[in-house]
Structures are given as C-alpha cells and as structure tokens.
C-alpha atoms as a PDB file:
ATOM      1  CA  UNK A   1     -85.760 -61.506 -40.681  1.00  0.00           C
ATOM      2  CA  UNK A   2     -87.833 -58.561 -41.183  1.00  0.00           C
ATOM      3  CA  UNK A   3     -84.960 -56.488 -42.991  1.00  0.00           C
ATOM      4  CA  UNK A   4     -84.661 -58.453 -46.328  1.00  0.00           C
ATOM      5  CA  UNK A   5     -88.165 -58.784 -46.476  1.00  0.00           C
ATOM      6  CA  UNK A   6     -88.759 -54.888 -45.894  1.00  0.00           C
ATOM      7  CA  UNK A   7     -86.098 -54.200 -48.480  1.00  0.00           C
ATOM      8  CA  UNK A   8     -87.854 -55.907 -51.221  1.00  0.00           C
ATOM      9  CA  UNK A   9     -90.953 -54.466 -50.632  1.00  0.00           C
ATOM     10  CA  UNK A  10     -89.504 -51.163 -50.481  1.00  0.00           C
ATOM     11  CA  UNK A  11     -88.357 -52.187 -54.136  1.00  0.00           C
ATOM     12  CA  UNK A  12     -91.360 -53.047 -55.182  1.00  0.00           C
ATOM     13  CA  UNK A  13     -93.025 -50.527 -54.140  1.00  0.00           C
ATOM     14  CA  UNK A  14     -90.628 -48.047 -55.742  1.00  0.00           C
ATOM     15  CA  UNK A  15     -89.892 -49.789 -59.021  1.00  0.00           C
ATOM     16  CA  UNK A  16     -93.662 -49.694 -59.278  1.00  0.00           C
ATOM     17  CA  UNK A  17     -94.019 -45.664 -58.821  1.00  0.00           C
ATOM     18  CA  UNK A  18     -90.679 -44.914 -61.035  1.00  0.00           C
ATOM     19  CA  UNK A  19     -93.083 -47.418 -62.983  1.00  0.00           C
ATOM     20  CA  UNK A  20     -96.097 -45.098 -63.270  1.00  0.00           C
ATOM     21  CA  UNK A  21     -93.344 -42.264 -63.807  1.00  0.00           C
ATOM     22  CA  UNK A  22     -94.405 -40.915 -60.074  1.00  0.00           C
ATOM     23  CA  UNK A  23     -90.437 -40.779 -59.764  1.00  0.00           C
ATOM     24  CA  UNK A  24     -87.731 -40.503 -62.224  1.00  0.00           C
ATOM     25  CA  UNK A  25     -84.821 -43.693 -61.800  1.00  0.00           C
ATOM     26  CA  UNK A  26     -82.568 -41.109 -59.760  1.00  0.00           C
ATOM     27  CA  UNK A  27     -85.241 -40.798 -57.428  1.00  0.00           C
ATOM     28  CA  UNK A  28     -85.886 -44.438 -57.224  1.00  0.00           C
ATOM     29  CA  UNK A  29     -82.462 -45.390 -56.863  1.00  0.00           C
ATOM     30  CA  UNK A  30     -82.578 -42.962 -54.130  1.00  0.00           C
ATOM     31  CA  UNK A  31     -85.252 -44.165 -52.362  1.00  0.00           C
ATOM     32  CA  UNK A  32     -84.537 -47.530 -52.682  1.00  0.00           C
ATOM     33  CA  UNK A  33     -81.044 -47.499 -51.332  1.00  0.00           C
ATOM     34  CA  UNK A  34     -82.526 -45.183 -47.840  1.00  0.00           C
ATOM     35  CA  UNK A  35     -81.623 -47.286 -45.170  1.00  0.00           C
ATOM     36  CA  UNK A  36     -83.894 -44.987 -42.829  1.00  0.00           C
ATOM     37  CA  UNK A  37     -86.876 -45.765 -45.168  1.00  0.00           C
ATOM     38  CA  UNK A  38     -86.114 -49.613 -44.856  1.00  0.00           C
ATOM     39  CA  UNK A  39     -86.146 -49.215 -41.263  1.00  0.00           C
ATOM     40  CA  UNK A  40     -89.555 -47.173 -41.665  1.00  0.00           C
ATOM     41  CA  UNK A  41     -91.274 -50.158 -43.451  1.00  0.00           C
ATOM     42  CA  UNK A  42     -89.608 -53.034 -41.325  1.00  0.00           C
ATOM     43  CA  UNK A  43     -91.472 -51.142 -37.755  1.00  0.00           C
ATOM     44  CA  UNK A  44     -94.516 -51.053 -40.159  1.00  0.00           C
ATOM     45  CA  UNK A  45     -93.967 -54.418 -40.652  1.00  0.00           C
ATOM     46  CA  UNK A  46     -93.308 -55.596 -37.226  1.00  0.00           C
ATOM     47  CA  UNK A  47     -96.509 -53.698 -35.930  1.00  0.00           C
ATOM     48  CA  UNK A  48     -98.962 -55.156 -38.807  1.00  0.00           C
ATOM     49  CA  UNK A  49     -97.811 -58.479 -37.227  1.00  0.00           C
ATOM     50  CA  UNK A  50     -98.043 -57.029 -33.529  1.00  0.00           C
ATOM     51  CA  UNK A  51    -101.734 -56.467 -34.594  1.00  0.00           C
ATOM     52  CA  UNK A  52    -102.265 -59.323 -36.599  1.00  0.00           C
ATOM     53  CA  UNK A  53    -101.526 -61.728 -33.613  1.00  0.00           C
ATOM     54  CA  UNK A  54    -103.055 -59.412 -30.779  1.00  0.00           C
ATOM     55  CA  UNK A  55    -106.336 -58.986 -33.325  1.00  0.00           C
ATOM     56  CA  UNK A  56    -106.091 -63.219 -33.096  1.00  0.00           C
ATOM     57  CA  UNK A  57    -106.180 -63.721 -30.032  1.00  0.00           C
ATOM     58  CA  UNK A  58    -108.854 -61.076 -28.821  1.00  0.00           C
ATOM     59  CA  UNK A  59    -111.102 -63.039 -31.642  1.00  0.00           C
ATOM     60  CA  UNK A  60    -110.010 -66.083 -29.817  1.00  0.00           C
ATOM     61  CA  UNK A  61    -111.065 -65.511 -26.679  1.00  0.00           C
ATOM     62  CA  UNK A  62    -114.834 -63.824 -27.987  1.00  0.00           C
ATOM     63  CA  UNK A  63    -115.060 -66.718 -29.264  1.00  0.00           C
ATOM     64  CA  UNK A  64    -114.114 -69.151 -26.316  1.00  0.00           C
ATOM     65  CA  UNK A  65    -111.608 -70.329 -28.622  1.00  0.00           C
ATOM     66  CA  UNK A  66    -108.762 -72.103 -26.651  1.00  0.00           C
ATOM     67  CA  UNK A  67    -105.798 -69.611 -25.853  1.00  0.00           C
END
C-alpha cells in the first residue's frame, strides 16, 4: 500500500523542484522514474508511521489512557 502512495509523493515532490527550476525535466523524469528513490521514501514512510503509532501509545499510557 505504501508503494503507490510513495510514488506520488515522490512526484510531487519533484514536479514541484523541476517547478522552482531546482531541476531541469530530464532530471525530473529521472528522478521520478528511480525505483531505488521510491523505495527510499516508502521506508521513510513506513517509519513516520512506526513513530506515529509508538509516539501514541507512549502518550497513552502517561496519560493512563486505556492501551
């Protein structure tokens, strides 16, 4: 599930920069189509959500939150 989503962010991301002319279209195109890359942002991903829920549930249990 994380793939597609990854993917278009990675768009995003880069269609903003070749946006601001950070990156000519070659380079975009480039980027974009990395399938290493993708993989780098889907682990990013996956651990922003790893933290997400572990930072939940330690502020559940400060808080004697049921768990």
């Amino acid at each position: 599930m994380l793939g597609p989503i990854s993917r278009i962010i990675l768009r995003l991301i880069v269609g903003f920069l070749v946006g601001k002319a950070v990156f000519s279209a070659e380079d975009g195109n480039a980027l974009s189509s990395d399938p290493e890359i993708a993989a780098l942002i889907e682990m990013a991903l996956a651990g922003a959500i790893w933290a997400g829920t572990e930072g939940w549930y330690w502020l559940a249990k400060r808080l004697g939150w049921a768990t």
